[in-house]
Protein backbone atom coordinates (compact mmCIF):
# COMPACT_ATOMS: atom_id res chain seq x y z
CA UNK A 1 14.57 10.47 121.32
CA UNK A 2 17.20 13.29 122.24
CA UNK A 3 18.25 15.21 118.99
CA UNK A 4 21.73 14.14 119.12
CA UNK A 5 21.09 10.27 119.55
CA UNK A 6 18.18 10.83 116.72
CA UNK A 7 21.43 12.67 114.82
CA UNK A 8 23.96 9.71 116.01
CA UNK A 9 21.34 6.69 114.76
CA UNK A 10 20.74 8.47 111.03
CA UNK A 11 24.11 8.67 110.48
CA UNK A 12 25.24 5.40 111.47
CA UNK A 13 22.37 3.65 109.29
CA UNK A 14 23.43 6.37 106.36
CA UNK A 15 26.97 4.99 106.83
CA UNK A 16 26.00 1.10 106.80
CA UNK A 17 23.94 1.75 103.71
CA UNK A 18 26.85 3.59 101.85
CA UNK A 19 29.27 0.79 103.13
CA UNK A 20 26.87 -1.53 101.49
CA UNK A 21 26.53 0.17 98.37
CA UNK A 22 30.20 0.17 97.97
CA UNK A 23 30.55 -2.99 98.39
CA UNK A 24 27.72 -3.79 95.85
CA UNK A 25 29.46 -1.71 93.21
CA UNK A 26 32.66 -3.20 93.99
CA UNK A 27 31.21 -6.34 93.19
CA UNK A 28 29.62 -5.30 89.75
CA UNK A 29 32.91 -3.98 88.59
CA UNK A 30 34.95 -7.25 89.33
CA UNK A 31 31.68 -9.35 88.16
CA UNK A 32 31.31 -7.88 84.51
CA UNK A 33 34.90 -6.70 84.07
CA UNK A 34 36.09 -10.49 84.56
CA UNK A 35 34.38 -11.63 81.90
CA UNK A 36 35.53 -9.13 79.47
CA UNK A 37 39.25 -9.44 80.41
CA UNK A 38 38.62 -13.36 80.27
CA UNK A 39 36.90 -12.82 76.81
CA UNK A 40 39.68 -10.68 75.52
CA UNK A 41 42.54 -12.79 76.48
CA UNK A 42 41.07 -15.93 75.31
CA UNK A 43 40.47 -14.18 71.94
CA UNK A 44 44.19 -13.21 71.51
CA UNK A 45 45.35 -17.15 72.02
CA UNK A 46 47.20 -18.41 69.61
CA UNK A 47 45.31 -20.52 66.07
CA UNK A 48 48.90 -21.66 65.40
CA UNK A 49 49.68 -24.62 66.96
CA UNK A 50 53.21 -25.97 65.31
CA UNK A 51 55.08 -23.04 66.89
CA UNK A 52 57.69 -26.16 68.82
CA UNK A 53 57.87 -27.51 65.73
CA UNK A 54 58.69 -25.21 63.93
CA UNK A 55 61.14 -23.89 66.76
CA UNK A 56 62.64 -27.84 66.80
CA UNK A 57 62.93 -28.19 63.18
CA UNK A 58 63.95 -24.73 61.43
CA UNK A 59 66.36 -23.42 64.10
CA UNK A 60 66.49 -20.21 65.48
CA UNK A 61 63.51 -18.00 64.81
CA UNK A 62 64.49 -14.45 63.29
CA UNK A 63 64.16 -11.52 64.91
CA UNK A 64 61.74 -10.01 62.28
CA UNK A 65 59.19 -12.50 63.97
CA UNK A 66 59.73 -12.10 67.18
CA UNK A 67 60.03 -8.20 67.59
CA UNK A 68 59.14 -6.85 63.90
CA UNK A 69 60.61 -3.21 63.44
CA UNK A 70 57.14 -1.82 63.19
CA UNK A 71 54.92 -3.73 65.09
CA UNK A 72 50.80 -4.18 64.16
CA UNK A 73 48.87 -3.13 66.58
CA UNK A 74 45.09 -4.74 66.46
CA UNK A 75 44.17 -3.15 69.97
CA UNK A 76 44.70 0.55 71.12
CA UNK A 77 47.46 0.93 73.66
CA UNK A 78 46.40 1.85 77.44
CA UNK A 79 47.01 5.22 76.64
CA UNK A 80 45.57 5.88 73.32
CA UNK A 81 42.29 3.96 74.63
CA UNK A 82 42.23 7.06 77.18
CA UNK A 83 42.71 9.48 74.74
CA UNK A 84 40.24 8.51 72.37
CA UNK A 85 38.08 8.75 75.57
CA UNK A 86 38.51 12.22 76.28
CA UNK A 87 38.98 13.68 72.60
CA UNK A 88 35.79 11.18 71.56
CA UNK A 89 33.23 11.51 73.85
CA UNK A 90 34.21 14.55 76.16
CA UNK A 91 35.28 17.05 73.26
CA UNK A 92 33.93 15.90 70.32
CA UNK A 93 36.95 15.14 68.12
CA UNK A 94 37.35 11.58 66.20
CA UNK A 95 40.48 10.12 65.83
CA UNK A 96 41.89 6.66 64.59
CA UNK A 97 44.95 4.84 65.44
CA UNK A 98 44.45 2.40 62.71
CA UNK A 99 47.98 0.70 61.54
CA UNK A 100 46.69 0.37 58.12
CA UNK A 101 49.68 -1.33 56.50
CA UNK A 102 50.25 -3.53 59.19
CA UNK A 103 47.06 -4.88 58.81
CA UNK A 104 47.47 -4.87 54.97
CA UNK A 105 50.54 -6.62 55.06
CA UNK A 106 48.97 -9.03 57.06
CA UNK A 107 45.97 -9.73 54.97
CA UNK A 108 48.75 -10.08 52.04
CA UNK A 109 50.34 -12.95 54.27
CA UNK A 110 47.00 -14.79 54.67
CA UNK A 111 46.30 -14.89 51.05
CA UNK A 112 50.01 -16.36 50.31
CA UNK A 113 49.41 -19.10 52.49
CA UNK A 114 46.38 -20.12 51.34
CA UNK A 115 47.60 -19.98 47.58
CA UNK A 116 50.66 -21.94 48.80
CA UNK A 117 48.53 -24.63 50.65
CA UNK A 118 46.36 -25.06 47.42
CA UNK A 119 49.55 -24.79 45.39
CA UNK A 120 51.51 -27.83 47.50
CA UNK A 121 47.84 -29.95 47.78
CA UNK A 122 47.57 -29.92 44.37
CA UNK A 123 51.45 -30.19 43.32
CA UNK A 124 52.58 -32.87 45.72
CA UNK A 125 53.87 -30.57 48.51
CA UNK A 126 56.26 -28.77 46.47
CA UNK A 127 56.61 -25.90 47.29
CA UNK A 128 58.62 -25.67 50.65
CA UNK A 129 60.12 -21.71 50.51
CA UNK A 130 59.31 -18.70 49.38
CA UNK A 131 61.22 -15.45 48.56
CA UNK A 132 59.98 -11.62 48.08
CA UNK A 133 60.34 -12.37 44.16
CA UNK A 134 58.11 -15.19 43.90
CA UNK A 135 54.99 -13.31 44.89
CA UNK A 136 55.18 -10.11 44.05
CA UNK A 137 56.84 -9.99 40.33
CA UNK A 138 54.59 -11.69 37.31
CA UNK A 139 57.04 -14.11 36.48
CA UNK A 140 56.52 -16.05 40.06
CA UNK A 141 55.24 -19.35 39.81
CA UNK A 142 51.46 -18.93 42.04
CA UNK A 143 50.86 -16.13 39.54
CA UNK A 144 51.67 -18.22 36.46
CA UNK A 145 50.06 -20.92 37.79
CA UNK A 146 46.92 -18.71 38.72
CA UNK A 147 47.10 -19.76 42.51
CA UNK A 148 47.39 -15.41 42.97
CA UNK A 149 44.80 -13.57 40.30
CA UNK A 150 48.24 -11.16 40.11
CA UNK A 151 51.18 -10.45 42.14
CA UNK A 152 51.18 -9.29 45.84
CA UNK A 153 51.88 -5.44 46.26
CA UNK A 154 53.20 -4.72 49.30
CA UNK A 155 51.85 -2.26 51.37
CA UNK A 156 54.86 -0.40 52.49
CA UNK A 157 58.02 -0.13 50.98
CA UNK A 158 59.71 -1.62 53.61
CA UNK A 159 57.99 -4.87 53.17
CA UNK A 160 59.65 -8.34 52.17
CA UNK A 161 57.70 -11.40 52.06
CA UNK A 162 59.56 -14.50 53.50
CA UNK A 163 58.97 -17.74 54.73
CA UNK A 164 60.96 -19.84 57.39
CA UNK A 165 61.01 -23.16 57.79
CA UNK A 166 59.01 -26.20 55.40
CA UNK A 167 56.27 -24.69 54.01
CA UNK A 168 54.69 -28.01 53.41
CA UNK A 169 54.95 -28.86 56.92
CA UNK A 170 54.97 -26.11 60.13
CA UNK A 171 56.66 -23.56 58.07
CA UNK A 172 55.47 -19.81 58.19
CA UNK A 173 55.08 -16.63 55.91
CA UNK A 174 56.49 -13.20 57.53
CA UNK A 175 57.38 -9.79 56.39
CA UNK A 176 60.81 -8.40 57.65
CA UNK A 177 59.18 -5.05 58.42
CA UNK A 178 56.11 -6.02 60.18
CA UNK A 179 56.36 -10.13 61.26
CA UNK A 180 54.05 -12.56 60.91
CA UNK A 181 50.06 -12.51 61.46
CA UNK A 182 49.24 -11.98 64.89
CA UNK A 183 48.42 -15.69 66.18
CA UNK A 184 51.38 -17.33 64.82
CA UNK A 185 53.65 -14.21 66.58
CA UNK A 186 51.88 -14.93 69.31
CA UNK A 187 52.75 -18.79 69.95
CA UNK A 188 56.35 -18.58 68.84
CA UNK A 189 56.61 -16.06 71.73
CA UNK A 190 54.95 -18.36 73.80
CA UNK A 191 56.91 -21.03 73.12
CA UNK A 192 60.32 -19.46 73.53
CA UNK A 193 58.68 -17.99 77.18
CA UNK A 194 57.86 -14.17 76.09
CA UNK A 195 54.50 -12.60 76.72
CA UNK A 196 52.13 -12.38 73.80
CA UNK A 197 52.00 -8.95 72.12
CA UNK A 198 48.58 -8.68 72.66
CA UNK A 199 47.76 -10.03 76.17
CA UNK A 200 49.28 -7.56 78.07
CA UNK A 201 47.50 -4.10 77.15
CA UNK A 202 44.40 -5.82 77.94
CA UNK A 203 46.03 -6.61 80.99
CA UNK A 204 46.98 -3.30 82.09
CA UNK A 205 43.37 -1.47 80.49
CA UNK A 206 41.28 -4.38 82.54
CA UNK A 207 43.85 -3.27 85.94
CA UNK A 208 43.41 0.86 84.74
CA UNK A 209 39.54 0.73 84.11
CA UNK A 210 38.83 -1.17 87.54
CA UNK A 211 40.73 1.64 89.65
CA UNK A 212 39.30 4.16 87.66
CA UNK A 213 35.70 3.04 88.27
CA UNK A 214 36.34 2.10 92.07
CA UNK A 215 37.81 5.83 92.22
CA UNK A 216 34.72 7.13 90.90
CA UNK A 217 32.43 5.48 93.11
CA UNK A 218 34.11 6.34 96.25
CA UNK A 219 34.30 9.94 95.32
CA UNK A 220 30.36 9.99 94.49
CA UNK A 221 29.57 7.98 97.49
CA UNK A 222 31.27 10.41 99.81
CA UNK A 223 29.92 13.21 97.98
CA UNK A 224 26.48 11.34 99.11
CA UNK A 225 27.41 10.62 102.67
CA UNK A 226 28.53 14.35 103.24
CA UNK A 227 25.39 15.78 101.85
CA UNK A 228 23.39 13.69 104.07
CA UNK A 229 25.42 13.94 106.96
CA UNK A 230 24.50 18.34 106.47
CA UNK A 231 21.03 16.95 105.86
CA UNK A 232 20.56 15.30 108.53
CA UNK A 233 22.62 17.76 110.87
CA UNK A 234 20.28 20.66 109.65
CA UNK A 235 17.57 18.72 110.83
CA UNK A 236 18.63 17.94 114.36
CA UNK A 237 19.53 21.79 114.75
CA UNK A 238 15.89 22.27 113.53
CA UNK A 239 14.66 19.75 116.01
CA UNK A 240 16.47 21.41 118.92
CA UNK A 241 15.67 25.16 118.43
């Protein structure tokens, strides 16, 4: 065998390997990255399943639930995901994103409505509405009635508990300043045809990590091809001299 054709066959089988090793990792990205995506976005549907209902029977939904002024944010953003990345794990630093009074003002919501469904099983379903007043000052009846150990304290100043529609029946608990709980945002957006809040960074970070990774293996797979291609060149100048 001739050094060149020696040369010619090495790097044809180095290429088929590569080719199949690319292929391979192409595979393993799509095959576990699926599942997370999958996993994520079944995660984020909607618990709250009266959003037509609620839609048919209290009118129009109010802004406040649909787009709060300061949105909670469960999941990191695309970009802040990256961030934390680099800072994290490449330089050292720790950071947090965490929307602490969203999240409060959220657990607050939670606890009203399960003080107002005890309230209305064990009242006769009386209690259709709510106001800011009647759960956070002392004088409101779950407090008097001990269906809240004391009264709610809003987490930001901003905050006003409401409800909309029958309480009793597919009505919900928000707060002007940051909407309702996630799941029952969530469905009404659903229902009235706008993408859930929470779907579409995980979307987008699913779309962004695959690239990334298939960017990373053709960069070290080349990086492998070309330093065999000058090994295997080296050696068929060797073989000739």
């Amino acid at each position: 065998m001739t050094a060149k054709k020696f040369y010619t066959t090495k790097l044809g089988r180095l290429g088929m390997v590569l080719h199949r090793r690319l292929l391979l990792t192409l595979f393993f990205c799509v095959y576990f990255a699926m599942p997370i995506c999958c996993q994520n976005l079944a995660s984020n549907e909607a618990d709250y399943t009266h959003a037509n209902e609620l839609i048919k029977t209290a009118g129009p939904v109010p802004d406040a639930v649909i787009e709060p002024p300061d949105q909670v944010r469960y999941d990191l953003t695309v970009s802040e995901r990256l961030r934390r990345l680099w800072l994290e794990k490449v330089i050292g630093f720790r950071i947090t994103y965490a929307s602490a009074r969203g999240k409060a003002c959220h657990a607050n919501q939670r606890v009203l409505a399960g003080a107002i469904e005890m309230y209305n099983e064990d009242k006769g379903k009386t209690m259709k509405t709510i106001t800011h007043a009647d759960v956070t000052s002392a004088t409101g009846t779950l407090i008097v009635d001990r269906y809240l150990k004391s009264p709610i304290t809003p987490p930001d100043s901003a905050c006003e508990y409401r409800s909309h529609g029958d309480l009793t029946g597919s009505g919900i608990i928000y707060c002007t300043h940051h909407g309702p709980i996630r799941e029952i945002q969530d469905s009404i957006r659903k229902e009235l045809g706008l993408k859930p809040i929470t779907a579409a960074d995980w979307q987008i970070f699913v779309v962004i990590g695959l690239s990334l990774l298939f960017l990373f293996s053709i960069i070290v797979l080349l990086a492998l091809f070309f330093g065999r291609r000058k090994k295997y060149k080296d050696a068929s100048i060797t073989t000739e001299s």
